[in-house]
Protein backbone atom coordinates (compact mmCIF):
# COMPACT_ATOMS: atom_id res chain seq x y z
CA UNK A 1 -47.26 -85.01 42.82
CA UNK A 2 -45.73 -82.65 45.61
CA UNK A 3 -41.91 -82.67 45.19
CA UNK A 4 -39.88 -80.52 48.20
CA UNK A 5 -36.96 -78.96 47.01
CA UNK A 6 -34.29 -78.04 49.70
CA UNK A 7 -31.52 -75.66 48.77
CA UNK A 8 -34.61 -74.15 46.56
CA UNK A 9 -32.94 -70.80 45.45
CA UNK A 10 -30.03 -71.77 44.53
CA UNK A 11 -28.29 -72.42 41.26
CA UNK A 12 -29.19 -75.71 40.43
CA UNK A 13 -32.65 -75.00 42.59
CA UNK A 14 -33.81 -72.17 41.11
CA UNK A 15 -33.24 -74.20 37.26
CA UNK A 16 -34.90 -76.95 37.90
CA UNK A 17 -37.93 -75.62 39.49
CA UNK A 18 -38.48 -74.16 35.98
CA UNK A 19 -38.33 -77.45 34.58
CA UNK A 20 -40.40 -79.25 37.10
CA UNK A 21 -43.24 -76.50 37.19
CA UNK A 22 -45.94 -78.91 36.02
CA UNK A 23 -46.02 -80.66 39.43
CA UNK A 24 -47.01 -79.14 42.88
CA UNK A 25 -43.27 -77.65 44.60
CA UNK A 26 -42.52 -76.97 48.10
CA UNK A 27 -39.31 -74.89 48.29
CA UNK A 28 -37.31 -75.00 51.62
CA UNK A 29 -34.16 -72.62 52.15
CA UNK A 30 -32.43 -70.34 54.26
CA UNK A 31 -34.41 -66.86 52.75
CA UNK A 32 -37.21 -66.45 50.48
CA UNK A 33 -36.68 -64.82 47.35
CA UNK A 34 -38.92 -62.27 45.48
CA UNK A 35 -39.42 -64.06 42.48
CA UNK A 36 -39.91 -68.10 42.07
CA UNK A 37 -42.42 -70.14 41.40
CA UNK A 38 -42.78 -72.84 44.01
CA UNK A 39 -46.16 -73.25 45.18
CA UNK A 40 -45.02 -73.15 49.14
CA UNK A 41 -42.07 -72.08 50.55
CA UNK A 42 -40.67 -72.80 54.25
CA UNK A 43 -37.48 -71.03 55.46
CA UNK A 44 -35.14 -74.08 57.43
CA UNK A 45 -36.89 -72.46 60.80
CA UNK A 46 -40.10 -73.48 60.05
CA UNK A 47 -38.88 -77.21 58.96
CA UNK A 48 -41.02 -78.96 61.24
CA UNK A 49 -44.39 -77.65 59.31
CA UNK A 50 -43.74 -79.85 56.44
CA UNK A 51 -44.99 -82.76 58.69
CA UNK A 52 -48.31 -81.05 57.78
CA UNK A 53 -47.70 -81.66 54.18
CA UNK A 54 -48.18 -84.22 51.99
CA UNK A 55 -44.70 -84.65 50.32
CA UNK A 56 -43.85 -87.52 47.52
CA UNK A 57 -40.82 -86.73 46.62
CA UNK A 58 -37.45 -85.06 48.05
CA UNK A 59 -34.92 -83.28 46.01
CA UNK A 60 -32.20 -82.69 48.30
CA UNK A 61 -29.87 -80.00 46.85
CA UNK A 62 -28.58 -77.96 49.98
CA UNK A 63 -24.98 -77.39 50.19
CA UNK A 64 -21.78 -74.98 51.11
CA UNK A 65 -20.16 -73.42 48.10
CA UNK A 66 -18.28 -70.87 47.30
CA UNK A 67 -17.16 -70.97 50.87
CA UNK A 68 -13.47 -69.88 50.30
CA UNK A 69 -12.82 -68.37 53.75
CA UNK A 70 -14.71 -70.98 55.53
CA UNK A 71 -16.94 -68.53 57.13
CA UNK A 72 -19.55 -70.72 57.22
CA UNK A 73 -20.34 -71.74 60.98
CA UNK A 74 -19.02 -74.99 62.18
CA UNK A 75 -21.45 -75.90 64.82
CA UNK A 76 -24.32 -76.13 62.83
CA UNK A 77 -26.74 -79.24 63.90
CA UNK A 78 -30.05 -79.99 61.94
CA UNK A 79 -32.13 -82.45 63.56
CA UNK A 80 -34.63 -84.16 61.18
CA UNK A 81 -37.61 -86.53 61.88
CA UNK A 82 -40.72 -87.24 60.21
């Protein structure tokens, strides 16, 4: 089974990756990091190349937090269509 796993490096992420390690994982975020153990990885840019894969499941887990100074940029649009 391949199971993509967006928000893949963060907290909750990065934890249950570990737990889910006996399946095939596809890991999409904003940045790559040194150590994980997803299979693939695609950064948010490179979203439309997981039309190319063969995906069974989706974990969504992206989110804002610690956000305190609401930096985070407003005008943000993500299109998605598969």
């Amino acid at each position: 089974m391949n199971i993509l796993i967006t928000g893949a490096f963060g907290f909750v992420g990065s934890n249950l990756s570990k737990r889910l390690s006996q399946y095939q994982l596809i890991g999409l975020d904003l940045h790559e990091t040194n150590l994980h153990i997803f299979n693939n990885y695609y950064s948010w840019n490179q979203f439309e190349r997981l039309s190319d894969s063969n995906v069974d499941t989706v974990i969504h887990l992206t989110g804002k937090a610690h956000d305190d100074r609401i930096a985070a940029d407003q005008d943000i649009n993500i299109s998605i269509s598969m």
